[in-house]
Protein backbone atom coordinates (compact mmCIF):
# COMPACT_ATOMS: atom_id res chain seq x y z
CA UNK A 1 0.00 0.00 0.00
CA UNK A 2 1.26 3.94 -0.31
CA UNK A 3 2.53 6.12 2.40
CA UNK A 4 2.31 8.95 3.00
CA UNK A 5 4.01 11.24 5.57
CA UNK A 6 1.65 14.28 6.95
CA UNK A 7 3.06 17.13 8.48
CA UNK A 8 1.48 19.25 10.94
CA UNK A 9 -0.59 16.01 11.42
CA UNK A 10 -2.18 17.82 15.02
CA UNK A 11 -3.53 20.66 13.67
CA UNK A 12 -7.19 20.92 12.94
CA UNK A 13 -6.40 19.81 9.07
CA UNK A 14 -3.90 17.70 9.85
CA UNK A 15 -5.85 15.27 12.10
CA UNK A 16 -8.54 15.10 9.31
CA UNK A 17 -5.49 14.54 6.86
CA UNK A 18 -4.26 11.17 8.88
CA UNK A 19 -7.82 9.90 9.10
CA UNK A 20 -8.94 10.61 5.22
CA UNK A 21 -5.49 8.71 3.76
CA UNK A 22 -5.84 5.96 7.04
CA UNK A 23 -9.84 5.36 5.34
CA UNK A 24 -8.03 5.15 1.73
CA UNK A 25 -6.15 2.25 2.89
CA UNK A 26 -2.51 4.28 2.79
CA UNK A 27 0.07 3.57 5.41
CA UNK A 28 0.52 7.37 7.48
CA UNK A 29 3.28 8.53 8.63
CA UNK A 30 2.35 11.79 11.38
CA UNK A 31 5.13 14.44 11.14
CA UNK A 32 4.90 15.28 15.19
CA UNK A 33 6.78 17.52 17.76
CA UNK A 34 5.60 15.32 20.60
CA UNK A 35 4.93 11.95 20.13
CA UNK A 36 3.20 11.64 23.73
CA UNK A 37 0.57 14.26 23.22
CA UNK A 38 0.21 12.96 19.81
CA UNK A 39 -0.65 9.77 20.70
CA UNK A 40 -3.61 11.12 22.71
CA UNK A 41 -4.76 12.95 19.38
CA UNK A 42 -4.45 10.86 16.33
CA UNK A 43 -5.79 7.49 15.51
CA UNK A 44 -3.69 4.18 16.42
CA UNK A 45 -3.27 3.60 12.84
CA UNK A 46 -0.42 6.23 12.09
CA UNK A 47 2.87 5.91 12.99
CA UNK A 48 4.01 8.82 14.46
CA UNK A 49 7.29 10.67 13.71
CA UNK A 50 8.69 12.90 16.42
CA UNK A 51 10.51 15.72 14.45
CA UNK A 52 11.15 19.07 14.13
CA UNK A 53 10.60 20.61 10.65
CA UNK A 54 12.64 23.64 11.77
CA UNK A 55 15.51 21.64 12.42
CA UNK A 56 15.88 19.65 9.23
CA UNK A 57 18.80 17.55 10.79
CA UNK A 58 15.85 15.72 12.50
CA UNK A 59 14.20 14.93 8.90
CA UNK A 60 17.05 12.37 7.92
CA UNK A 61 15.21 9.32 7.04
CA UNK A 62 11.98 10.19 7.83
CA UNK A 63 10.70 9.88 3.87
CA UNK A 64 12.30 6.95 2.98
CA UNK A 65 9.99 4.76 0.84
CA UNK A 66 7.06 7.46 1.06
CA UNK A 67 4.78 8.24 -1.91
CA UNK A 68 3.50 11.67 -1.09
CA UNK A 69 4.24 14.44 1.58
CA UNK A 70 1.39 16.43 2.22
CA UNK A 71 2.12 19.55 4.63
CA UNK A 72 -0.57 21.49 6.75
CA UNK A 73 2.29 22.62 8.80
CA UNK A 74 2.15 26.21 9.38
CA UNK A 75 1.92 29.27 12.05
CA UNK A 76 -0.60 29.56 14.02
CA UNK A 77 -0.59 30.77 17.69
CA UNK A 78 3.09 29.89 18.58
CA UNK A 79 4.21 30.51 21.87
CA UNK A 80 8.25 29.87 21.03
CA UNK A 81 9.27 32.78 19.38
CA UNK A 82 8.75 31.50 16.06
CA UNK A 83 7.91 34.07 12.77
CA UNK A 84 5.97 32.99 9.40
CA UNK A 85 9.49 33.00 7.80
CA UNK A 86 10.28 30.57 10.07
CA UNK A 87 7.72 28.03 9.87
CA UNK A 88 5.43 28.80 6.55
CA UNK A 89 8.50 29.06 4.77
CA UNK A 90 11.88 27.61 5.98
CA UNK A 91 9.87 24.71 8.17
CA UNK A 92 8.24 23.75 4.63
CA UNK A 93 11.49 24.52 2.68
CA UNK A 94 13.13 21.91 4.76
CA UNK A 95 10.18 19.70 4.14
CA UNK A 96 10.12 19.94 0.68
CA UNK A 97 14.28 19.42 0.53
CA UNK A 98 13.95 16.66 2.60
CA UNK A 99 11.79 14.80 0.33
CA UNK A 100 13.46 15.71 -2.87
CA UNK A 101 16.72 13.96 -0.75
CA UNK A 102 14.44 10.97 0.11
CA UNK A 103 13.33 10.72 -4.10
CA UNK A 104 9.40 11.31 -2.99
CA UNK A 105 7.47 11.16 -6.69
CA UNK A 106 5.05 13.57 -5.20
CA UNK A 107 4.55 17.16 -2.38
CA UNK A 108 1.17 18.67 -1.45
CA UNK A 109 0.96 22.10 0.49
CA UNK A 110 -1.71 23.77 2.12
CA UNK A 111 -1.39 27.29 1.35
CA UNK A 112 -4.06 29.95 1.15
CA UNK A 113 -7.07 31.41 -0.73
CA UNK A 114 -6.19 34.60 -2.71
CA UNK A 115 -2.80 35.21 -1.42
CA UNK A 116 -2.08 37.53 -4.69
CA UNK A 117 -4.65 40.05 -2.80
CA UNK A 118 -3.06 39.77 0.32
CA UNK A 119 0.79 40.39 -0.64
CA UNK A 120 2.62 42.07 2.07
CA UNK A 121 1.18 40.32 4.68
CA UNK A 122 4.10 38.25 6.51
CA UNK A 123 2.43 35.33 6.61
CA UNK A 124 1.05 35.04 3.40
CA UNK A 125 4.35 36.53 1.66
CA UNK A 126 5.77 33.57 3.38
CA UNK A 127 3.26 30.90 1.97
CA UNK A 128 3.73 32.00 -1.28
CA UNK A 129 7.50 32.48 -1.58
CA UNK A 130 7.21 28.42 -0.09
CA UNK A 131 4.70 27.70 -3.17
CA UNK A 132 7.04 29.67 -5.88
CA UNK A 133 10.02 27.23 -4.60
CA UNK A 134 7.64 24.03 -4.80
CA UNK A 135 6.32 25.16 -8.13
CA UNK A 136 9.96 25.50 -9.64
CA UNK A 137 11.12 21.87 -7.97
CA UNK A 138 11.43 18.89 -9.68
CA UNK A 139 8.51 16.81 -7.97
CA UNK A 140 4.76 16.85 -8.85
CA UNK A 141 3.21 19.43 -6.87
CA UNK A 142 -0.28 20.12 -5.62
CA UNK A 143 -1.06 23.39 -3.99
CA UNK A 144 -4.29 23.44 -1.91
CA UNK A 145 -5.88 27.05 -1.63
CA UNK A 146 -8.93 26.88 1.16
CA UNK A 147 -11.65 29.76 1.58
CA UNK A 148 -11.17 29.03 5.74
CA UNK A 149 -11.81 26.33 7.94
CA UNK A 150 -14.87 25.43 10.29
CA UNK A 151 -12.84 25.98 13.80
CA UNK A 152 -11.46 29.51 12.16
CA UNK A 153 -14.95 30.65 12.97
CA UNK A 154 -15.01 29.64 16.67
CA UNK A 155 -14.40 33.41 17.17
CA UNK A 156 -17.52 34.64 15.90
CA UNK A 157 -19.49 32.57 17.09
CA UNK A 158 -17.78 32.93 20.74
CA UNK A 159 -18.93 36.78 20.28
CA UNK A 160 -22.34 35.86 19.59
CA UNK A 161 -22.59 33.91 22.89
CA UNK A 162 -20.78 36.63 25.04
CA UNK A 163 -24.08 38.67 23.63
CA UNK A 164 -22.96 40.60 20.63
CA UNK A 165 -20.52 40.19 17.58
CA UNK A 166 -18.21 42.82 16.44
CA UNK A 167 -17.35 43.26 12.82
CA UNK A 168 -15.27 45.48 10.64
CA UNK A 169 -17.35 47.71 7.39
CA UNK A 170 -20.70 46.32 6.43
CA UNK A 171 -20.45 42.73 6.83
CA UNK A 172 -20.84 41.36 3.43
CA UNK A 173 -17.72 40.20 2.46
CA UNK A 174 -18.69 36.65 1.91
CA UNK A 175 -16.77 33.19 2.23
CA UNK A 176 -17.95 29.64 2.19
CA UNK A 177 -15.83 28.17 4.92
CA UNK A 178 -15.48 24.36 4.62
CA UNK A 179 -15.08 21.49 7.40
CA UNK A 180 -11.84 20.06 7.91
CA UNK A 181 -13.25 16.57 7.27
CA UNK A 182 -14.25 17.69 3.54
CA UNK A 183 -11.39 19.33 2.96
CA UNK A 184 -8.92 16.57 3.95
CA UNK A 185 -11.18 14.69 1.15
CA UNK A 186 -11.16 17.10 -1.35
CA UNK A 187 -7.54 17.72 -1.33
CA UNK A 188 -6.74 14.12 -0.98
CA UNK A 189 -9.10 13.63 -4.03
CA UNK A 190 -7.03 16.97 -5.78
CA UNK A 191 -3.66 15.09 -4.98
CA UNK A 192 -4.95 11.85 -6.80
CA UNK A 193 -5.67 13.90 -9.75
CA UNK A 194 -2.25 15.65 -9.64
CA UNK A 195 -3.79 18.57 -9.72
CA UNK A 196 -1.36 21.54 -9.28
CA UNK A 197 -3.59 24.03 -8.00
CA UNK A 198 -7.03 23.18 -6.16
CA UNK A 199 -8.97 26.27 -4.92
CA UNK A 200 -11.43 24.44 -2.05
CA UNK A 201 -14.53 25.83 -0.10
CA UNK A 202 -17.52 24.10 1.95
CA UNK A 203 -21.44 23.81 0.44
CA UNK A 204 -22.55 27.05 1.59
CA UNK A 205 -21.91 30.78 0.90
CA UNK A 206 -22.31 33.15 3.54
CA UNK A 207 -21.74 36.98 4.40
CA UNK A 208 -20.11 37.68 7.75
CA UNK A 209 -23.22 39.17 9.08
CA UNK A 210 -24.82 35.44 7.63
CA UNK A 211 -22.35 33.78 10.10
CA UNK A 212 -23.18 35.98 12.90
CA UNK A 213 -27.19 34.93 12.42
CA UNK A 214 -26.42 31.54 11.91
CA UNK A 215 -24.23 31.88 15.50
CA UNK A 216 -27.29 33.15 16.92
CA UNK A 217 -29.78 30.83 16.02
CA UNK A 218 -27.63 28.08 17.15
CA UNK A 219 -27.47 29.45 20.29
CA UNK A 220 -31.26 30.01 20.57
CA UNK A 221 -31.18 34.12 20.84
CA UNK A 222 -31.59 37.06 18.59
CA UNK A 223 -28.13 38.19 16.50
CA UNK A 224 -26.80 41.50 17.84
CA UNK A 225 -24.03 43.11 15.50
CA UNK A 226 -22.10 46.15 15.41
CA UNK A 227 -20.47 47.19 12.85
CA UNK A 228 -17.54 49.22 13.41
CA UNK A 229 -15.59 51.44 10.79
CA UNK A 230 -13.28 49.54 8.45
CA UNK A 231 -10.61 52.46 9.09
CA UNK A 232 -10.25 50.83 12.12
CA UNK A 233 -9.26 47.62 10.97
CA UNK A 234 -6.41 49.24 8.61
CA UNK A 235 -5.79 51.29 11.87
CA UNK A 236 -4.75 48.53 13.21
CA UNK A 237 -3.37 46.51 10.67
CA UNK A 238 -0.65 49.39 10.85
CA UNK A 239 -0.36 49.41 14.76
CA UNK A 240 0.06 45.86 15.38
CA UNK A 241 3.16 44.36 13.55
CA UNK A 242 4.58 47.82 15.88
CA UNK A 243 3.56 46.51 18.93
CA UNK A 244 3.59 42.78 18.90
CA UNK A 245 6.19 40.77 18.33
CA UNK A 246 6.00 39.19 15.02
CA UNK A 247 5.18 35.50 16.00
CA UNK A 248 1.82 36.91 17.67
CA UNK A 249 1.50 39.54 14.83
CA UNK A 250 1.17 37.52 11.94
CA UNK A 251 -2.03 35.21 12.37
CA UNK A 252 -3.50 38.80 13.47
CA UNK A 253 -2.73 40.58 10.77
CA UNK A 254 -3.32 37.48 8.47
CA UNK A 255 -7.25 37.35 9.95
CA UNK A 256 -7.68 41.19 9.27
CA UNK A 257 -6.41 41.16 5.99
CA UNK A 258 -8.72 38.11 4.85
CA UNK A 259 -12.13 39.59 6.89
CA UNK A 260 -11.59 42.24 4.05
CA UNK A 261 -12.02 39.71 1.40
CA UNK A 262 -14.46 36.91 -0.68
CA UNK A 263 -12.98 33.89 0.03
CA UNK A 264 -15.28 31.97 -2.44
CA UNK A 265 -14.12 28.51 -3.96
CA UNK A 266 -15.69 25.74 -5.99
CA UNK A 267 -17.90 24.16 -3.26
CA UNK A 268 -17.25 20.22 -1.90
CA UNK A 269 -18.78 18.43 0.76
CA UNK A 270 -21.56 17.89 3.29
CA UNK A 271 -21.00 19.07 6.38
CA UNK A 272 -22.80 22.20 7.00
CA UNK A 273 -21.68 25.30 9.41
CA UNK A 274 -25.09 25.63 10.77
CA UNK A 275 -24.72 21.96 12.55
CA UNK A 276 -21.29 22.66 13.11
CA UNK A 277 -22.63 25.71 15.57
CA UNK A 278 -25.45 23.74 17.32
CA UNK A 279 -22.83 21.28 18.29
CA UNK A 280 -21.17 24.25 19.63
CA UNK A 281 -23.83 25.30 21.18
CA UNK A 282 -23.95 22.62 23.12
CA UNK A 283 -20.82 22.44 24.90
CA UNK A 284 -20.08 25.26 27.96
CA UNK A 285 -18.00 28.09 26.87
CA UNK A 286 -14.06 27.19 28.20
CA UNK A 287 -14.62 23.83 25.70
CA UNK A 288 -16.54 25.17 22.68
């Protein structure tokens, strides 16, 4: 049977990654910092591989005999210091040099929707100079571009049970956010085809101020929205990357740059947002 090796096999994509390819009846290989807490996370089925993509002397080995790498690894919320250039980029460069070493036929990268809109934001400047390097390497690449994932919009709907949800111009810049289930499917399905670029969204088209109803109605209550300038979100597009160090900066500065724009894609799956919220709903706040 194939293998594959998965990196960033905890995050939310990743996990769905592992299970998807573990269903298809491929041997997984999980790319992991921690194999203990990993263990706790990811089905029995995968072998985990405790590495550190930053540190690519760690990688020796870890390909051999693989198929395909697939990488969801990127910055999210770090807490060690780490920048965009760091992990979007170098972590991936080292994943993608690694393999070429290890003669893998075949790389698949999660990037971003509409990055060509959002150039001179670190973390997407990042993603991209990653994708130009894959693109020019000698391996069959597949670049997966998602409109945003189910668990990005835990924050809104968190406002909308603290009472009242907060949102930046009019609220109609619209997005059809997809499960990570569907899109660990839909890529997998993209990878099959060698596809080298697959745009990806969910089944449903909403406008922000769509989101913050459906948040409401999950949670059994009337929506209450304000709507504040959009000034102030390029206010502070320009005041944070002054005041935050750049490892907390970037996913901020990544989320207001992208509440600005459609993130629209072909749509693919099942699983709807609306259910996704009433499951929500029902857990208490500090595990939603």
């Amino acid at each position: 049977m194939p293998t594959v090796l998965v990196a960033g096999a905890t995050g939310y994509l990743g996990r769905h990654l592992v299970a998807t390819y573990l269903d298809r009846g491929w041997t997984v290989r999980a790319l992991v910092r921690d194999a203990g807490r990993a263990r706790r996370l990811l089905p029995a089925a995968a072998t985990l591989v405790e590495a550190e993509a930053t540190r690519p002397d760690t990688l020796t080995g870890c390909m051999a005999g693989c198929d395909l790498v697939v990488s969801a690894l990127g910055l999210t919320r770090q807490k060690d210091g780490l920048t965009p250039w760091d992990v979007d980029f170098q972590a991936n460069a080292n994943l993608l040099d690694a393999a070429l070493a290890a003669g893998v036929p075949q790389f698949a990268y999660v990037h971003v929707l509409n990055a060509d809109r959002m150039a001179g934001v670190p973390l997407v400047d990042a993603k991209a100079a990653l994708v130009a390097r894959l693109c020019a390497s000698p391996i069959a690449a597949t670049v997966i571009e998602p409109t945003g994932y189910f668990s990005d919009m835990a924050d809104l709907f968190e406002m909308a049970r603290g009472g009242r949800v907060w949102l930046f111009g009019n609220g109609a810049t619209r997005l059809n956010p997809i499960h990570g289930a569907d899109l660990a499917e839909a890529s997998a399905d993209a990878i099959a085809a060698a596809l080298p670029r697959a745009a990806i969204g969910g089944p449903e088209v909403f406008t922000l101020n769509g989101i913050a109803q459906l948040a409401a109605t999950a949670l059994g209550r009337p929506a209450r929205v304000t709507h504040l300038p959009d000034g102030l979100r390029r206010a502070a597009l320009a005041v944070i990357p002054c005041v935050l160090p750049v490892a907390r900066s970037a996913p901020l500065t990544f989320l207001l740059s992208a509440m600005a724009e459609d993130m629209v894609a072909p749509r693919h799956g099942t699983r709807r947002l609306g259910d996704h919220f009433a499951a929500l709903a029902q857990r208490p706040a500090e595990a939603a």
